[in-house]
PDB file of N, CA and C in Angstrom:
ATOM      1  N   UNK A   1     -11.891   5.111   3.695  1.00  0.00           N
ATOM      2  CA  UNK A   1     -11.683   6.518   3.528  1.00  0.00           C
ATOM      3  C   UNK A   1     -11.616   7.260   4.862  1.00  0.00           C
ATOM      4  N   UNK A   2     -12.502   7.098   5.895  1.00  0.00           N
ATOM      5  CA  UNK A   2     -12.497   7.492   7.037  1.00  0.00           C
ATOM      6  C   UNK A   2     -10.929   7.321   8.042  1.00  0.00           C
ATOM      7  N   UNK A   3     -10.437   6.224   7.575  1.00  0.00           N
ATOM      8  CA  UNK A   3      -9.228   5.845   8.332  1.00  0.00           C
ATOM      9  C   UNK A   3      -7.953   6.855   7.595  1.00  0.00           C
ATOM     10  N   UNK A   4      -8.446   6.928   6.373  1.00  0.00           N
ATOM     11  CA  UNK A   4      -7.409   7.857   5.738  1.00  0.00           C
ATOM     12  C   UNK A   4      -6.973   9.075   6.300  1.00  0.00           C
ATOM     13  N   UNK A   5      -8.794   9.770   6.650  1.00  0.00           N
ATOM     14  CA  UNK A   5      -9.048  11.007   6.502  1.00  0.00           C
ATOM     15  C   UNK A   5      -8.188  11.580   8.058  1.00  0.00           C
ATOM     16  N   UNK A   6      -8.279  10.265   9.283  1.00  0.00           N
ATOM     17  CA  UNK A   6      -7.442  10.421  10.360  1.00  0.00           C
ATOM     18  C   UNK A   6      -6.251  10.515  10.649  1.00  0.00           C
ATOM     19  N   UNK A   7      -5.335  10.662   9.397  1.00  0.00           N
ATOM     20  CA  UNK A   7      -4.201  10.985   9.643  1.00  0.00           C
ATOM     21  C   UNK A   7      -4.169  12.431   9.617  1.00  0.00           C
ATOM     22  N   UNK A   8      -5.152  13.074   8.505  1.00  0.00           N
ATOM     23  CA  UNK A   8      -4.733  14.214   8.235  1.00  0.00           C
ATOM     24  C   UNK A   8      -5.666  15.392   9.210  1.00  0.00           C
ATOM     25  N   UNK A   9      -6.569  14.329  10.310  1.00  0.00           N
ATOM     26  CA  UNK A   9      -7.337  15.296  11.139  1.00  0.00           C
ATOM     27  C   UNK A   9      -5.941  14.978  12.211  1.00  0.00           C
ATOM     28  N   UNK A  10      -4.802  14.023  12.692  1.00  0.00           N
ATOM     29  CA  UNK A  10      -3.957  14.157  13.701  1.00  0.00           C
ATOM     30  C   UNK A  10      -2.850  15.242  13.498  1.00  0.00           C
ATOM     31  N   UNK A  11      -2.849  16.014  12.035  1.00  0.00           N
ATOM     32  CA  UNK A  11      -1.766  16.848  11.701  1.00  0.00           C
ATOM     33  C   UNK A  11      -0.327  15.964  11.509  1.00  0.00           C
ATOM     34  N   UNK A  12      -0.131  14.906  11.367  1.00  0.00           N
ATOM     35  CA  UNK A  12       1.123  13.859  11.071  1.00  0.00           C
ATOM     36  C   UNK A  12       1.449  13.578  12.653  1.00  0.00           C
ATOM     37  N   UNK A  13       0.971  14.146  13.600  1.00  0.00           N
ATOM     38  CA  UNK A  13       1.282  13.509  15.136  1.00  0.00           C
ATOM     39  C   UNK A  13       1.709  11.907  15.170  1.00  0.00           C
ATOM     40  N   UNK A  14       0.821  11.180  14.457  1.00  0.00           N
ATOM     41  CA  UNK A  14       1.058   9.782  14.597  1.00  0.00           C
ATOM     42  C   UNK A  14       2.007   9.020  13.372  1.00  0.00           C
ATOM     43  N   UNK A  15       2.606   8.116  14.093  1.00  0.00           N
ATOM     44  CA  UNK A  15       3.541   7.056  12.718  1.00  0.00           C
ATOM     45  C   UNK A  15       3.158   6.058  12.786  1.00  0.00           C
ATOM     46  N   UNK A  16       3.816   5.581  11.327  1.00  0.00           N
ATOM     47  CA  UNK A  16       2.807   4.675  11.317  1.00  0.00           C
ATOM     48  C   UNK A  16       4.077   3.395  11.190  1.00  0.00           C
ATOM     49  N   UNK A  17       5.153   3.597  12.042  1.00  0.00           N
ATOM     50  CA  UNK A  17       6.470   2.851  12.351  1.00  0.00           C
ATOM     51  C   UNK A  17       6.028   1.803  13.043  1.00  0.00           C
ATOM     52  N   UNK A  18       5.199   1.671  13.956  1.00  0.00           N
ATOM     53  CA  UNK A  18       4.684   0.121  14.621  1.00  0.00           C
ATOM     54  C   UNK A  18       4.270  -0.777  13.135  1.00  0.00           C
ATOM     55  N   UNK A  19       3.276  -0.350  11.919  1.00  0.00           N
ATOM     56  CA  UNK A  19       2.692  -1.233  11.480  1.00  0.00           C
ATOM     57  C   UNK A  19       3.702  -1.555  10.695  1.00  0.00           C
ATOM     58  N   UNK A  20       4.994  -0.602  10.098  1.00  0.00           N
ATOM     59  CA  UNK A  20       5.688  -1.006   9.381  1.00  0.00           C
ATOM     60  C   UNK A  20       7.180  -1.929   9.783  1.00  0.00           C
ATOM     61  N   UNK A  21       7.107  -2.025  11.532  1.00  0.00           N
ATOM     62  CA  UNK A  21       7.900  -2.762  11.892  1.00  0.00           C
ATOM     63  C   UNK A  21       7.233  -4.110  11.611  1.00  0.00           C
ATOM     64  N   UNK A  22       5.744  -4.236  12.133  1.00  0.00           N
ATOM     65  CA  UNK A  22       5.191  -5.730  12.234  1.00  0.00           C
ATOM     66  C   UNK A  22       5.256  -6.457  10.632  1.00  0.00           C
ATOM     67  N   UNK A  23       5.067  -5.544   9.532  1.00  0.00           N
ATOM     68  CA  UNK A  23       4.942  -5.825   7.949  1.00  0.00           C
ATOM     69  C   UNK A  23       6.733  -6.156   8.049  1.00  0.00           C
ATOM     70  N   UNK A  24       7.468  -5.788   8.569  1.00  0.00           N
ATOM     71  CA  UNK A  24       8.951  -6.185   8.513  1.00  0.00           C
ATOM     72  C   UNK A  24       8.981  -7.863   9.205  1.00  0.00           C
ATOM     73  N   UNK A  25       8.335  -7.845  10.216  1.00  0.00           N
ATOM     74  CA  UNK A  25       8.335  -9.062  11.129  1.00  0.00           C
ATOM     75  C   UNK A  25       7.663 -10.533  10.324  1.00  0.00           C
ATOM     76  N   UNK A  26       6.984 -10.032   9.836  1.00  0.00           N
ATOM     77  CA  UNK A  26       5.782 -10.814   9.351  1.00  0.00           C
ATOM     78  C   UNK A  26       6.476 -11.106   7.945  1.00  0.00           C
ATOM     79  N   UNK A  27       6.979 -10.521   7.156  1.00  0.00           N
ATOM     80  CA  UNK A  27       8.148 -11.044   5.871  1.00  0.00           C
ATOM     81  C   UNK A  27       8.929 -12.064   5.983  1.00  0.00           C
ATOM     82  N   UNK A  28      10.276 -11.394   7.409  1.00  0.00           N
ATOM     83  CA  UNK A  28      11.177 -12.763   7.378  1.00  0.00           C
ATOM     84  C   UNK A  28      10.870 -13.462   8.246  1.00  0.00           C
ATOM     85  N   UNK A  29       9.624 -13.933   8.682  1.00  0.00           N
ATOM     86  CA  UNK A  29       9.150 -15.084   9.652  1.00  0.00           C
ATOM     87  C   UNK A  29       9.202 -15.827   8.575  1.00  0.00           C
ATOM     88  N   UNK A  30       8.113 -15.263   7.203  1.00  0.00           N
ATOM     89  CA  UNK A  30       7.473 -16.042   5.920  1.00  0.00           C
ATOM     90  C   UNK A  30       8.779 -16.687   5.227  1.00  0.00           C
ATOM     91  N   UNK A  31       9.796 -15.666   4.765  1.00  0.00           N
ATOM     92  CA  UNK A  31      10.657 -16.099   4.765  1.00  0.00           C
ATOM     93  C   UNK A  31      11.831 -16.949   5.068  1.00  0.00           C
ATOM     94  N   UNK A  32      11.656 -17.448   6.683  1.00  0.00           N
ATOM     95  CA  UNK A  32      12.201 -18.404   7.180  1.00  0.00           C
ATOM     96  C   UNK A  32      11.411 -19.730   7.098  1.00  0.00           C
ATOM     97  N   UNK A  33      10.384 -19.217   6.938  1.00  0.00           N
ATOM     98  CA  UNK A  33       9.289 -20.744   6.661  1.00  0.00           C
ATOM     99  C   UNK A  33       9.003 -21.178   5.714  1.00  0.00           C
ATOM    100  N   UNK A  34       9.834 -21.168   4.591  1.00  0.00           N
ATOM    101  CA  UNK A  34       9.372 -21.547   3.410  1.00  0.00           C
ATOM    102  C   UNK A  34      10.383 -23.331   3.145  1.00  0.00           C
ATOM    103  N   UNK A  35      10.801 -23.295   4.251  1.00  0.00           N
ATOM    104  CA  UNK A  35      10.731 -25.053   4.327  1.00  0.00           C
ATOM    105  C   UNK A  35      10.022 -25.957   4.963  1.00  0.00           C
ATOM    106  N   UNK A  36       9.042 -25.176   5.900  1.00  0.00           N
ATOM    107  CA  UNK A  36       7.543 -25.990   6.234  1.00  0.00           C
ATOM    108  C   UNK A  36       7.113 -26.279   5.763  1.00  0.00           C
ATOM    109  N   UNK A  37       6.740 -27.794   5.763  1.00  0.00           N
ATOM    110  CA  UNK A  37       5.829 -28.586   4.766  1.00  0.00           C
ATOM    111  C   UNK A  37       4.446 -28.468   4.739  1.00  0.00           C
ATOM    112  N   UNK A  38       3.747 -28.060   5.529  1.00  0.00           N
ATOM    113  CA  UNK A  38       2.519 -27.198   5.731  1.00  0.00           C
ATOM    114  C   UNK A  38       2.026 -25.841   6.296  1.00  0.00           C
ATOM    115  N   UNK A  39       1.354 -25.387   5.728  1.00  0.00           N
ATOM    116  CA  UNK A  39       0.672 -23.809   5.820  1.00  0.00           C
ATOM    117  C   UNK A  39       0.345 -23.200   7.526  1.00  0.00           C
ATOM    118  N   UNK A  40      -0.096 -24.444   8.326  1.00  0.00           N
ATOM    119  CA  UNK A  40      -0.118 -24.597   9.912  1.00  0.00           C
ATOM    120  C   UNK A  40       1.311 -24.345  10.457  1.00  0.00           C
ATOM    121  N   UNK A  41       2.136 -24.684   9.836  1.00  0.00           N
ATOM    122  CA  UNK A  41       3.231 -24.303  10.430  1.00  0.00           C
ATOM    123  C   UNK A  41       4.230 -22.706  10.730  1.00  0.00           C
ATOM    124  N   UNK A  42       3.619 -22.763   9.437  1.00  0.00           N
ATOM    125  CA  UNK A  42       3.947 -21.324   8.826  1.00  0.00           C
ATOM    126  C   UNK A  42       3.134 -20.254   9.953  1.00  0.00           C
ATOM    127  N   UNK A  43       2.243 -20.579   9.881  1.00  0.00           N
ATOM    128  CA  UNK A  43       1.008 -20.067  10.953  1.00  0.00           C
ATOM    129  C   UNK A  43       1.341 -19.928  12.614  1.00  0.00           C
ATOM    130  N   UNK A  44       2.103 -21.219  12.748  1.00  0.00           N
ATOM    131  CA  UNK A  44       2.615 -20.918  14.417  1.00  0.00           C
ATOM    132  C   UNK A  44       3.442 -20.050  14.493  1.00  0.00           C
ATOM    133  N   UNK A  45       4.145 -20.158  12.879  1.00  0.00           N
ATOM    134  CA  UNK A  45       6.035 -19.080  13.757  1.00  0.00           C
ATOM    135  C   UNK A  45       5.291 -18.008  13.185  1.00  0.00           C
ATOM    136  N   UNK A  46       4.362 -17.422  12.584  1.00  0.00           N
ATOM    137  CA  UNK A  46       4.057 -16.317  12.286  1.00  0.00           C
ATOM    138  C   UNK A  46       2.969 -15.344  13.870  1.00  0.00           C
ATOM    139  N   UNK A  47       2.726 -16.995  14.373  1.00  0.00           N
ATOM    140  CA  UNK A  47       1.971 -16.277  15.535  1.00  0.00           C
ATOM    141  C   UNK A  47       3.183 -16.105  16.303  1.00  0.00           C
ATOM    142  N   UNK A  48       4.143 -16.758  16.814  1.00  0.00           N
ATOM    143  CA  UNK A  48       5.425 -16.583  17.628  1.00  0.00           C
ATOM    144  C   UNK A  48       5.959 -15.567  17.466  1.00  0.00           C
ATOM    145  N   UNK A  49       6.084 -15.318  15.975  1.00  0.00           N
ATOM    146  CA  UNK A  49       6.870 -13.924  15.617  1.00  0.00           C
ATOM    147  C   UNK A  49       6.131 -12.949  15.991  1.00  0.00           C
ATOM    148  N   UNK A  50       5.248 -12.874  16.003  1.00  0.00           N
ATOM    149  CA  UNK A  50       4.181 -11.747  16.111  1.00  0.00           C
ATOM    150  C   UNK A  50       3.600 -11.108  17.301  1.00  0.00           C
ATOM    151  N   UNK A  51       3.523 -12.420  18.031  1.00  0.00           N
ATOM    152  CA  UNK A  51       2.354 -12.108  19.316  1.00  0.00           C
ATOM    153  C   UNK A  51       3.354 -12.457  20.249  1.00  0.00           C
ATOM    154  N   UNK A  52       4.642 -13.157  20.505  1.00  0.00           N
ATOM    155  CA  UNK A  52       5.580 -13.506  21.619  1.00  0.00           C
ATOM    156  C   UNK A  52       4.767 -14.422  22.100  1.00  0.00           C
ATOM    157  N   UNK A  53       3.936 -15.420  21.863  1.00  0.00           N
ATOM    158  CA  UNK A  53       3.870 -16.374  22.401  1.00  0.00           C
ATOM    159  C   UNK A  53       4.760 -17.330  23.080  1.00  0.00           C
ATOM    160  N   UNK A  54       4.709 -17.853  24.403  1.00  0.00           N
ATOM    161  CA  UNK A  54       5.763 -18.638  25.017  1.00  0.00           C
ATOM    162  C   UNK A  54       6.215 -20.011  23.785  1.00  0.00           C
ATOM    163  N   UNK A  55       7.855 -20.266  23.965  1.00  0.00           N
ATOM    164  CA  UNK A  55       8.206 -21.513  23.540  1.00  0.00           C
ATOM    165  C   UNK A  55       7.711 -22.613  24.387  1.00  0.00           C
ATOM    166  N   UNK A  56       8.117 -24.000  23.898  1.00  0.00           N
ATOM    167  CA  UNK A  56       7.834 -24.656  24.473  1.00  0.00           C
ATOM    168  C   UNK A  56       8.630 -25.085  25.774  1.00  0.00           C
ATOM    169  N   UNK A  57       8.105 -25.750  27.084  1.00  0.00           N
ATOM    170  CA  UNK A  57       9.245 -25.821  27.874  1.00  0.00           C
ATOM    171  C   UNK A  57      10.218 -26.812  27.592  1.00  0.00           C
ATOM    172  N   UNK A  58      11.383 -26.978  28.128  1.00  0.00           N
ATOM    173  CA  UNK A  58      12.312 -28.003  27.719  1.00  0.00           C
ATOM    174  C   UNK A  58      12.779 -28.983  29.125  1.00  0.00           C
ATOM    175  N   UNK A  59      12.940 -30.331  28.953  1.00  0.00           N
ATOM    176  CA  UNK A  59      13.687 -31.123  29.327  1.00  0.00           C
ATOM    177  C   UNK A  59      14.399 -30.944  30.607  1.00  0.00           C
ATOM    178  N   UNK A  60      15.697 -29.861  30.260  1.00  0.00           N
ATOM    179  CA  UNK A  60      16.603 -29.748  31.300  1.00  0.00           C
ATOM    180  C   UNK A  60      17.274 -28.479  30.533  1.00  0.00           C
ATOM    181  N   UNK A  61      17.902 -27.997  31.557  1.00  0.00           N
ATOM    182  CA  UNK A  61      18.246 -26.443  31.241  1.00  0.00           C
ATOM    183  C   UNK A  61      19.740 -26.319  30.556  1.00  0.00           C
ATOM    184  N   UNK A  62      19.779 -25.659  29.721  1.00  0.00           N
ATOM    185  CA  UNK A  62      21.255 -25.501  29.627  1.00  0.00           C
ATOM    186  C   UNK A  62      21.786 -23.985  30.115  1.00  0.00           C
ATOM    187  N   UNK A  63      23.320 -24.456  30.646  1.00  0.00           N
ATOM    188  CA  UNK A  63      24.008 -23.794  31.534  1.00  0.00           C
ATOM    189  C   UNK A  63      24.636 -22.439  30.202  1.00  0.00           C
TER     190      UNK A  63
END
């Protein structure tokens, strides 16, 4: 209730467009992972998607 009550002590100053971009992010990650064969997996690209965690490095570079 308290968290509620802070929107309406900011006068609508604040949006709430960050949380509803990340609830966008966090869908079609889920959505792309629904051919992972385990729940851990789902879990990395949801942290990747989320947090920009680095990929892994590669081999040799392409041009």
């Amino acid at each position: 209730r308290p968290l509620l009550l802070n929107w309406f002590r900011a006068r609508g100053q604040l949006s709430s467009g960050v949380v509803e971009g990340f609830n966008t992010k966090a869908k079609l990650t889920s959505r792309k992972s629904f051919g992972f064969r385990t729940y851990r997996g789902a879990e990395i690209a949801l942290y990747h998607a989320l947090a920009a965690l680095p990929g892994p490095e590669f081999t040799h570079r392409f041009c």
